[in-house]
Protein backbone atom coordinates (compact mmCIF):
# COMPACT_ATOMS: atom_id res chain seq x y z
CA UNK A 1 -33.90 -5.63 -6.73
CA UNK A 2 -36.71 -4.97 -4.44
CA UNK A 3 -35.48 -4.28 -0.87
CA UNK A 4 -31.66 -4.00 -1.39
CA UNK A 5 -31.97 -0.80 0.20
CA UNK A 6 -31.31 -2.19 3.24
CA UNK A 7 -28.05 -4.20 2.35
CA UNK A 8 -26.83 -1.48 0.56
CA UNK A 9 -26.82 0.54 4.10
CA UNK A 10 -24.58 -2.57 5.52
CA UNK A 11 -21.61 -1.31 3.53
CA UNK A 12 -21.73 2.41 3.42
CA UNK A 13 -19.23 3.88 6.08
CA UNK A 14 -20.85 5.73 8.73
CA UNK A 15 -19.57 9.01 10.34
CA UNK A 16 -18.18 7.50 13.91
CA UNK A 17 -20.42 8.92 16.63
CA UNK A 18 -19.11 9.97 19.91
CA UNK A 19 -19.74 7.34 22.21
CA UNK A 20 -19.40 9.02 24.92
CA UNK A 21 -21.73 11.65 25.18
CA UNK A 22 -20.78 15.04 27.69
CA UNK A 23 -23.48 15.59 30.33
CA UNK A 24 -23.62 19.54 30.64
CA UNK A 25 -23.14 18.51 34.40
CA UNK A 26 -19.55 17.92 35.70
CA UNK A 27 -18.25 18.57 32.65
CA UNK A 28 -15.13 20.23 34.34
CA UNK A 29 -14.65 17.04 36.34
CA UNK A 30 -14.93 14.81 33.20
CA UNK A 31 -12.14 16.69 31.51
CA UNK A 32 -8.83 14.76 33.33
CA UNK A 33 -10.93 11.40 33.84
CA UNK A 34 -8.54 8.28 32.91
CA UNK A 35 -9.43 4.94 32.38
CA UNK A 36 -7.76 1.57 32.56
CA UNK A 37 -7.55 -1.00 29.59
CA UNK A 38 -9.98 -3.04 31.85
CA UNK A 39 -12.42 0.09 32.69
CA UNK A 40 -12.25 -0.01 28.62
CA UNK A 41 -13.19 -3.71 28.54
CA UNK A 42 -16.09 -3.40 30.86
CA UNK A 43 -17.52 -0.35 28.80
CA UNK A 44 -21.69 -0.39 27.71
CA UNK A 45 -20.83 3.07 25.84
CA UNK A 46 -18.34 0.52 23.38
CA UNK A 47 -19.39 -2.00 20.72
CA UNK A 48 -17.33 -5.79 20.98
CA UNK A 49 -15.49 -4.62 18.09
CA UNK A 50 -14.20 -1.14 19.75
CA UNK A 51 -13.29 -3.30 22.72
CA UNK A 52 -11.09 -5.42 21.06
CA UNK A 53 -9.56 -2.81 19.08
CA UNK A 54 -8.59 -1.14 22.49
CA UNK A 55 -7.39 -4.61 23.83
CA UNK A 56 -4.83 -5.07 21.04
CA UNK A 57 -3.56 -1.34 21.33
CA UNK A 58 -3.89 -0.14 24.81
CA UNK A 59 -1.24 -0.74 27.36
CA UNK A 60 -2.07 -2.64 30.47
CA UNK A 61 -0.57 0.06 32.88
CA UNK A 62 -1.10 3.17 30.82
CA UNK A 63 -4.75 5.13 31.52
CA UNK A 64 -6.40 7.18 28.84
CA UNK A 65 -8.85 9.64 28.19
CA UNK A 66 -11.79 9.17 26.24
CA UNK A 67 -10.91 10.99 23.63
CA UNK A 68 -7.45 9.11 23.19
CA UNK A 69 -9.40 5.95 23.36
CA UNK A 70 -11.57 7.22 20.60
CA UNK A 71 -8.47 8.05 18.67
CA UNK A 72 -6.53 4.56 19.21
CA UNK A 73 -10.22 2.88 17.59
CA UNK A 74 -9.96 5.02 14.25
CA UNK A 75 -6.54 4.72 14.01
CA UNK A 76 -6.77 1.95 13.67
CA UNK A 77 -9.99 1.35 11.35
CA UNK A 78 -8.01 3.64 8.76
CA UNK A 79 -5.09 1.04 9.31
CA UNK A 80 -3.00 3.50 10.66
CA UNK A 81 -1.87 1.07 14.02
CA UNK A 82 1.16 -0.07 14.57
């Protein structure tokens, strides 16, 4: 079993980083920011996967903050979306 090590890694569960990393400037201003579904979509900070997830559970005329956004992708990885 020489080199498994690294398929073994595939399928352990990661802690989920914060994608979205607080610059120790502006970080008043960043507080309140909202974003669009579509301001989601066009996210570098998100993986394809975290961008669908936010397409299937975000509303189209709602704005969140990162930190709901965050919230919305592991709810639902732990299956908790409705």
């Amino acid at each position: 079993m020489k080199g498994m090590g690294g398929v073994l890694a595939m399928f352990t569960k990661k802690e989920a980083e914060n994608k979205f990393p607080k610059s120790s400037q502006n970080i008043d201003q960043n507080i309140d920011l909202k974003y669009s579904k579509a301001q989601f979509a066009e996210s570098r900070q998100l993986s394809r996967i975290e961008k669908d997830i936010l397409a299937a559970v975000l509303l189209e005329k709602e704005t969140y903050m990162i930190e709901e956004a965050e919230q919305h992708i592991k709810q639902f990885m732990n299956g908790e979306a409705q």
